[in-house]
Structure formats: structure tokens, C-alpha cells
N, C-alpha and C. Protein backbone atom coordinates (compact mmCIF):
# COMPACT_ATOMS: atom_id res chain seq x y z
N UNK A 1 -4.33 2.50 15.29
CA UNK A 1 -4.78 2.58 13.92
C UNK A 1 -6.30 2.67 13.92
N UNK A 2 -6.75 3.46 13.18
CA UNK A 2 -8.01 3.55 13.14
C UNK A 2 -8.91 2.42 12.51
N UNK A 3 -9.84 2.00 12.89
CA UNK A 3 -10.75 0.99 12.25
C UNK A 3 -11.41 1.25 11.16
N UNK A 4 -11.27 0.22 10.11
CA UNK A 4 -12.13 0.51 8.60
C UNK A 4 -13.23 -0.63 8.80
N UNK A 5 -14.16 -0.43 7.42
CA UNK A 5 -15.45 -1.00 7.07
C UNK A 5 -15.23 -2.40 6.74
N UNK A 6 -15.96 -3.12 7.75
CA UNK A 6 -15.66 -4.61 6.88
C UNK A 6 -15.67 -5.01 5.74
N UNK A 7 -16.11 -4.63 4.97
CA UNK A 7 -15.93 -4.62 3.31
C UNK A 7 -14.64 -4.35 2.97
N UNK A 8 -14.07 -2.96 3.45
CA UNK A 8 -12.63 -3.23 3.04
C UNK A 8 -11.82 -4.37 3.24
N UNK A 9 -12.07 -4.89 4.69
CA UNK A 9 -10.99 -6.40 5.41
C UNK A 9 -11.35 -7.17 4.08
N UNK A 10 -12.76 -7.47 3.78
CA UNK A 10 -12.96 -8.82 2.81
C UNK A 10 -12.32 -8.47 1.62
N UNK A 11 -12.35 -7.31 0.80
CA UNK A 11 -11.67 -7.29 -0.34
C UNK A 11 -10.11 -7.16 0.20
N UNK A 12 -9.66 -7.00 1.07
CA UNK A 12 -8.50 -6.94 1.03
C UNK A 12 -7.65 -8.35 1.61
N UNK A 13 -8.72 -9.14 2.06
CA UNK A 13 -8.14 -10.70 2.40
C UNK A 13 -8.34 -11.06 0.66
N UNK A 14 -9.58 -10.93 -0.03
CA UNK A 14 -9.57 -11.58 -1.55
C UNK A 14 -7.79 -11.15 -2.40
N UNK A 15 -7.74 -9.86 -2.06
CA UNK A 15 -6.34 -9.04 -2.73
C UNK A 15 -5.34 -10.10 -2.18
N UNK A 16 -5.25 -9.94 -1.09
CA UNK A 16 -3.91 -10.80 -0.55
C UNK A 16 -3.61 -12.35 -1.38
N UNK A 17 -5.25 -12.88 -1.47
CA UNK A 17 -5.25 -14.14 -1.42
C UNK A 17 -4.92 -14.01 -3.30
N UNK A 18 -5.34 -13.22 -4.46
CA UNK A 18 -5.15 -13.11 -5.74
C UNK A 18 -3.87 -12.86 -5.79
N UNK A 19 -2.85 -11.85 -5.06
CA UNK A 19 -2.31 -11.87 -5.47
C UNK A 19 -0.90 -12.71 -6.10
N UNK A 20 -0.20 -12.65 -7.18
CA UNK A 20 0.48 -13.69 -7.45
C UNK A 20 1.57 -13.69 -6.40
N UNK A 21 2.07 -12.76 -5.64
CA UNK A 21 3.47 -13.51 -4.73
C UNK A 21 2.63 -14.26 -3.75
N UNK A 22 1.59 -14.45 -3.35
CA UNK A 22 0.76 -14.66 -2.09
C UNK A 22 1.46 -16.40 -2.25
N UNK A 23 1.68 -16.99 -1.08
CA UNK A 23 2.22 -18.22 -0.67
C UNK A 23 1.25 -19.20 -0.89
N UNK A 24 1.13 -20.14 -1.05
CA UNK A 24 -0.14 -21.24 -1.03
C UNK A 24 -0.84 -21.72 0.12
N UNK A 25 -0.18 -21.73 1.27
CA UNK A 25 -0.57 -21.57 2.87
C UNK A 25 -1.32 -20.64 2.77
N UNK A 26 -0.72 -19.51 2.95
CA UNK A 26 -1.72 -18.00 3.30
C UNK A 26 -3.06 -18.02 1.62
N UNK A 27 -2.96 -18.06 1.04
CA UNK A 27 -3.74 -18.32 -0.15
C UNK A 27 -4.76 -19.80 0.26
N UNK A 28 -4.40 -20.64 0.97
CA UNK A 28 -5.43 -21.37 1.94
C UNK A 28 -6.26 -21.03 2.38
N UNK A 29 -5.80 -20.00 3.67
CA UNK A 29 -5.87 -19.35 4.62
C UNK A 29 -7.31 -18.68 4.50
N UNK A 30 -6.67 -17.75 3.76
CA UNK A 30 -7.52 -16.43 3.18
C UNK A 30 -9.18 -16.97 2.02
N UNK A 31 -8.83 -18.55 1.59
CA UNK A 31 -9.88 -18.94 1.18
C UNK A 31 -10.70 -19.45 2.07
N UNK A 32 -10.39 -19.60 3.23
CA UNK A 32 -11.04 -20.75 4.34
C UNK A 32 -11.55 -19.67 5.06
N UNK A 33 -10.94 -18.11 5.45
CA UNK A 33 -11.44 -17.09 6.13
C UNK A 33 -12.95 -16.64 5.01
N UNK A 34 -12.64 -16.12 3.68
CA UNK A 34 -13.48 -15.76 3.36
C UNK A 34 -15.01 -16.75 3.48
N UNK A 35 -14.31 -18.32 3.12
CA UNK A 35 -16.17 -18.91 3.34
C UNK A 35 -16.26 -19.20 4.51
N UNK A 36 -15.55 -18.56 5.79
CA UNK A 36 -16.06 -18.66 6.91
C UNK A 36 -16.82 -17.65 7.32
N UNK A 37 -16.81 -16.10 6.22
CA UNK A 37 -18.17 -15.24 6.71
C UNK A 37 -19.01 -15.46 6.88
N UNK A 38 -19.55 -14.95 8.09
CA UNK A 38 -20.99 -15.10 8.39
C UNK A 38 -21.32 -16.32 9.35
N UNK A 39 -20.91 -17.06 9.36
CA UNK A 39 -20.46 -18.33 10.00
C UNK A 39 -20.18 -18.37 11.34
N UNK A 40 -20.80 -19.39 12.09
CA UNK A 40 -19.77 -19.39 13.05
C UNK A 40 -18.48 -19.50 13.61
N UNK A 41 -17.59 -20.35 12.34
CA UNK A 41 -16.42 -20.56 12.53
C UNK A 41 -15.84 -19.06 11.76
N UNK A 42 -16.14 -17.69 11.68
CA UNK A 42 -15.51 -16.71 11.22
C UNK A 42 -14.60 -16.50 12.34
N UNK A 43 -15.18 -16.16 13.56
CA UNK A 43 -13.97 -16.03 14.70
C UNK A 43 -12.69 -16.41 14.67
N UNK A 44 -13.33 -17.76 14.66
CA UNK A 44 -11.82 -18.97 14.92
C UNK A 44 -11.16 -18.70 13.72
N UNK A 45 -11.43 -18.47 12.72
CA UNK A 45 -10.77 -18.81 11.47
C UNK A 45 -9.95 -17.26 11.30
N UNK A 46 -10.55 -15.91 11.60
CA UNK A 46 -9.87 -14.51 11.94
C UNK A 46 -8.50 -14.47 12.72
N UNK A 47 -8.35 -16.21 13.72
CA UNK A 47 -7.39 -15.91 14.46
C UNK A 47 -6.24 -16.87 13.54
N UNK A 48 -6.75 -17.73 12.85
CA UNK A 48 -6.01 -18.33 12.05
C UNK A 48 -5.60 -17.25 10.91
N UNK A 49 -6.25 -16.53 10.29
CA UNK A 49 -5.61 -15.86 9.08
C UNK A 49 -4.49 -15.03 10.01
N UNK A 50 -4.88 -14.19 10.74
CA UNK A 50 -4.01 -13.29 11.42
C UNK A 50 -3.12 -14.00 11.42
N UNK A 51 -3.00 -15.12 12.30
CA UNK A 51 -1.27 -16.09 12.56
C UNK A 51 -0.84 -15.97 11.27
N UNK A 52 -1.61 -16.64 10.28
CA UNK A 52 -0.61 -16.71 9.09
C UNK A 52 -0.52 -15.95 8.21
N UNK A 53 -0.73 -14.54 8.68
CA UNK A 53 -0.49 -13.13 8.13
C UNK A 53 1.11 -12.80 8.96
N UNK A 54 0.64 -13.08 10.51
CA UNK A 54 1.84 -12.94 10.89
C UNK A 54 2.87 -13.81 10.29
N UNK A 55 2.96 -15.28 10.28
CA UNK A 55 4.40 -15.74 9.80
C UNK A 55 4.94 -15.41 8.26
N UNK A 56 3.55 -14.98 7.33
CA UNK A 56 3.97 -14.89 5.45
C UNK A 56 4.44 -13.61 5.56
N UNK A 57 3.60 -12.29 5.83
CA UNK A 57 3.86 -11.15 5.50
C UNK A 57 5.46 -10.68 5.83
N UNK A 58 5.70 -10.15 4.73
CA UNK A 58 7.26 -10.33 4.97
C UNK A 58 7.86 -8.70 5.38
N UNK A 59 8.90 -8.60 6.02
CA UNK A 59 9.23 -7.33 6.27
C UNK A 59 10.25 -7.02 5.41
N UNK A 60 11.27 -5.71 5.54
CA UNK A 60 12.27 -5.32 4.32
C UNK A 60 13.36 -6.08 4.99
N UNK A 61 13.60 -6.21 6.23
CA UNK A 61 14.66 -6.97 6.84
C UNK A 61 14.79 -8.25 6.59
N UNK A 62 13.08 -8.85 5.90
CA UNK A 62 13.58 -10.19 5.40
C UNK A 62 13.86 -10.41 4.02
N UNK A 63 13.23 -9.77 3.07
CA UNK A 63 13.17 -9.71 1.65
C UNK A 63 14.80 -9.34 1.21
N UNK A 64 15.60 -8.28 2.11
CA UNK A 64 16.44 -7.55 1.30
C UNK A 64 17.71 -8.01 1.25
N UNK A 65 17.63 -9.05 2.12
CA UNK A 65 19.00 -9.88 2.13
C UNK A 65 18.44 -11.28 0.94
N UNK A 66 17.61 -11.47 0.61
CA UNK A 66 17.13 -12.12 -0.99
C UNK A 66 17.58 -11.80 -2.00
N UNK A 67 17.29 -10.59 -1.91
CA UNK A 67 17.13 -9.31 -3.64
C UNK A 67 18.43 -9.31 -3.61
N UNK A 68 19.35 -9.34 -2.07
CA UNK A 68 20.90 -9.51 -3.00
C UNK A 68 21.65 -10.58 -2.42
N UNK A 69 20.80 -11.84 -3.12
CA UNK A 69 21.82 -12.78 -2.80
C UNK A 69 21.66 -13.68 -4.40
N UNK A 70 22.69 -14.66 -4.34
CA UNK A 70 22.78 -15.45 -5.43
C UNK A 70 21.25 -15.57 -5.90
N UNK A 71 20.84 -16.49 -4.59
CA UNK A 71 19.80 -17.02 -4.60
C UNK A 71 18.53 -16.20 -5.67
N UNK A 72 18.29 -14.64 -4.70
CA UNK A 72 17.47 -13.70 -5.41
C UNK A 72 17.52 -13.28 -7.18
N UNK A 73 19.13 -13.18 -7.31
CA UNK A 73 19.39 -12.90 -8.94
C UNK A 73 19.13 -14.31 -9.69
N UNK A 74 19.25 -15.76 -8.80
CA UNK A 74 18.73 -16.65 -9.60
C UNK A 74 17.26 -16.60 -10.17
N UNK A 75 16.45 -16.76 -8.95
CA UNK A 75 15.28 -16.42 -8.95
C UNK A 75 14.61 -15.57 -10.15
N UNK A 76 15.05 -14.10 -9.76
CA UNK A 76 14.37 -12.71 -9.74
C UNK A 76 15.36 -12.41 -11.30
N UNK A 77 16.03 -13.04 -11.69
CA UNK A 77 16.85 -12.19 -12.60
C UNK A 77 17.85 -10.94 -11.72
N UNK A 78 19.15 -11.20 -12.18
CA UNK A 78 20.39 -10.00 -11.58
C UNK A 78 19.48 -8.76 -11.96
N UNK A 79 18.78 -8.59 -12.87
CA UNK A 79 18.50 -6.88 -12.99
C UNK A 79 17.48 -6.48 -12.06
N UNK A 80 16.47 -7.67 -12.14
CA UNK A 80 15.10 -7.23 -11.20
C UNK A 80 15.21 -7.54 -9.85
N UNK A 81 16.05 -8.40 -9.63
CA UNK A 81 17.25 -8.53 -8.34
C UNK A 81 17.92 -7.09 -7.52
N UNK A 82 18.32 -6.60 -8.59
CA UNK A 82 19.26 -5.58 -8.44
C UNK A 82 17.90 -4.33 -7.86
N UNK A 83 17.24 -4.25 -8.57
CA UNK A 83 16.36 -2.93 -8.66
C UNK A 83 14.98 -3.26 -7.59
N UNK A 84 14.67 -4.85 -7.37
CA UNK A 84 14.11 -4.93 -6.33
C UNK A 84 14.84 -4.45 -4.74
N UNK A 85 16.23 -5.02 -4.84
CA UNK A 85 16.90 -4.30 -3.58
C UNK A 85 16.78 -2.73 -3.23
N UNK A 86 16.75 -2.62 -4.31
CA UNK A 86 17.49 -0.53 -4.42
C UNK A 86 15.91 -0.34 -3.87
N UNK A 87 14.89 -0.66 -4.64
CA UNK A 87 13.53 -0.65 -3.87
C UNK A 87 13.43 -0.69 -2.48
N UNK A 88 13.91 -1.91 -2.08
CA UNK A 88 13.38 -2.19 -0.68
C UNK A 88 14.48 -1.45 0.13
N UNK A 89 15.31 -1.16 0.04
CA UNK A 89 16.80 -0.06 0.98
C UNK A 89 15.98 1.78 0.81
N UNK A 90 15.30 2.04 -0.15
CA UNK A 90 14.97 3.30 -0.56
C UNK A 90 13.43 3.03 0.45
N UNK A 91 12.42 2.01 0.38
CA UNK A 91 11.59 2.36 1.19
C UNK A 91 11.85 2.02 2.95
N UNK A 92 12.53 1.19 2.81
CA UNK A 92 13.40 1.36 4.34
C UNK A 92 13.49 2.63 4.61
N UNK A 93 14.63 3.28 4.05
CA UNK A 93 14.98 4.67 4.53
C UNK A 93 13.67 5.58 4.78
N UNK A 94 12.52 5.60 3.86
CA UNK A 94 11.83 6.28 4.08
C UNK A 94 10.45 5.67 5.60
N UNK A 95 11.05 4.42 6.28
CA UNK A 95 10.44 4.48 7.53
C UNK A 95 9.59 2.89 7.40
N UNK A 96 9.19 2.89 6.00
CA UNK A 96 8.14 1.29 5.58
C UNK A 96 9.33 0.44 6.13
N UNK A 97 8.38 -0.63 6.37
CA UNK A 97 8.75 -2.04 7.08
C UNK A 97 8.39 -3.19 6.75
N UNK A 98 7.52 -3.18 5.41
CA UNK A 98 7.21 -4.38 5.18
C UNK A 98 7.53 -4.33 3.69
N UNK A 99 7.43 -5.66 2.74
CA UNK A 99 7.65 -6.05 1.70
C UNK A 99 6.89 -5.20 0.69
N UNK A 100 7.12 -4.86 -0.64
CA UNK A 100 6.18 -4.23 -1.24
C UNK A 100 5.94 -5.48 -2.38
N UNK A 101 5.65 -6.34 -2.36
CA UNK A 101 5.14 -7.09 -2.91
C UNK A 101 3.41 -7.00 -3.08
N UNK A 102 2.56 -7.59 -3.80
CA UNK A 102 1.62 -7.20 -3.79
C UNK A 102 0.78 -7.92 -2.76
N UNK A 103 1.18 -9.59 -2.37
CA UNK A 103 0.86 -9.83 -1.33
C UNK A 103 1.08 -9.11 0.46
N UNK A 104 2.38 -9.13 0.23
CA UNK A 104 2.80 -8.78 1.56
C UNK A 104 2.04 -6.60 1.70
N UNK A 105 1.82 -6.14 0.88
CA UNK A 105 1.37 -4.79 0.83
C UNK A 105 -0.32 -5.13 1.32
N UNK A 106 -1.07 -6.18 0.58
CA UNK A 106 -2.23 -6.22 1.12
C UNK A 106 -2.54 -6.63 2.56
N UNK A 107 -1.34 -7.87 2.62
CA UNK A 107 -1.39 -8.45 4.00
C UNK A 107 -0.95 -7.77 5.21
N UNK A 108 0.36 -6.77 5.14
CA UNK A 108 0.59 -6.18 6.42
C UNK A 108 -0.49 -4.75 6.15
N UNK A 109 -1.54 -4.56 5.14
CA UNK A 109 -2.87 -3.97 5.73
C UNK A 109 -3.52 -4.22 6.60
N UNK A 110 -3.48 -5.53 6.36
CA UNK A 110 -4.98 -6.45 7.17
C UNK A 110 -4.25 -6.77 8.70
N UNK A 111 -2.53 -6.72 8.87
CA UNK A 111 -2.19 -6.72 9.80
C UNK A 111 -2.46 -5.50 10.82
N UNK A 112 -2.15 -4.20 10.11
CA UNK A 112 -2.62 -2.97 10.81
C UNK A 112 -3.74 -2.70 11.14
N UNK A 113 -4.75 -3.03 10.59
CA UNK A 113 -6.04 -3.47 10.69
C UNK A 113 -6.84 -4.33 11.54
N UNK A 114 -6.28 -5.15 12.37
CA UNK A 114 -6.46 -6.47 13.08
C UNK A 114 -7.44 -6.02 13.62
N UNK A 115 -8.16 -4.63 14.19
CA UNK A 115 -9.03 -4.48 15.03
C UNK A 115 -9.98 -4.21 14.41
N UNK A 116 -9.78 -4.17 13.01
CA UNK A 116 -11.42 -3.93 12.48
C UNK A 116 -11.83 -5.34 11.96
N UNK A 117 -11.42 -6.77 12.06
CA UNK A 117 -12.13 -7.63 11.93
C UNK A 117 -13.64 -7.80 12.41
């Protein structure tokens, strides 16, 4: 993957961290990375967000057995239940692998990205 401008990583750790599905761990995370710019503890703290990019960011293999379970139509409502699945089976097919949530879309960025920290 090609490397982007650090400016993009920072607005796109702020995105992850705003957005509303974002977890309260990773929404930690992503606050403790950003006031670690500039810093010496930015390093250490780059390897911490990454980990917990790796365990939140969710893939379609995990989300899509949600969207159709009890559980998900409790949650999500049966309709947005229903139409979140058909979502995540339709971008499957087309090759995506991760959640389209607005967290998990910013976060498996910053995952593809790992080398432009």
C-alpha cells in the first residue's frame, strides 16, 4: 500500500475516534495517540492504537452473522438488521473485508496504512 501524508493518519485517527459506532476502548486509544503527537511517547502509543485497531476493527465475517441474528434485529431493528446484512453479503461479494461502519471504514484505513505512521 502506498504511504499517505501524516495529516491524513491524524484526521483519520480523530474520524475513527468521532465516530459514533467507534467502541470506548479504541475511542481511548485514539485520544491518548492523538496527545501523544509530537511526543516522545508517539511511538509507543502508534503500537498501542494499531493493536487496538487490530482487535475493534471489525471484518464482514464478523458483523454479518450479527445483522442476522436475534441479537442484531434486537439491537439494530429487524429492518435495519435486515438491510444492514444485504449490505455487508453485497460488499463481500464485491471483494471488501471489513465492516462499513463509520468506525471500522476509518479504522481498517489506518490499518492499511500502518506504514505511513
Amino acid at each position: 500500500m502506498s504511504k499517505i501524508d501524516f495529516e491524513t493518519i491524524k484526521a483519520k485517527v480523530k474520524e475513527t475516534m468521532e465516530a459514533p459506532s467507534c467502541c470506548p476502548e479504541l475511542k481511548a486509544v485514539c485520544a491518548d495517540w492523538l496527545g501523544s503527537v509530537g511526543t516522545p511517547k508517539q511511538k509507543e502509543m502508534t503500537a498501542v492504537l494499531l493493536k487496538e485497531l487490530e482487535e475493534d476493527v471489525n471484518t464482514l465475517d464478523d458483523v454479518i452473522p450479527f445483522f442476522e441474528s436475534a441479537d442484531g434485529e434486537k439491537v439494530l431493528g429487524k429492518e435495519t438488521a435486515v438491510a444492514f446484512a444485504k449490505k455487508a453479503h453485497e460488499l463481500k461479494a464485491q471483494g471488501a473485508r471489513y465492516c462499513f461502519c463509520p468506525a471500522c471504514t476509518a479504522g481498517s484505513f489506518l490499518l492499511e496504512h500502518r506504514d505511513s505512521f
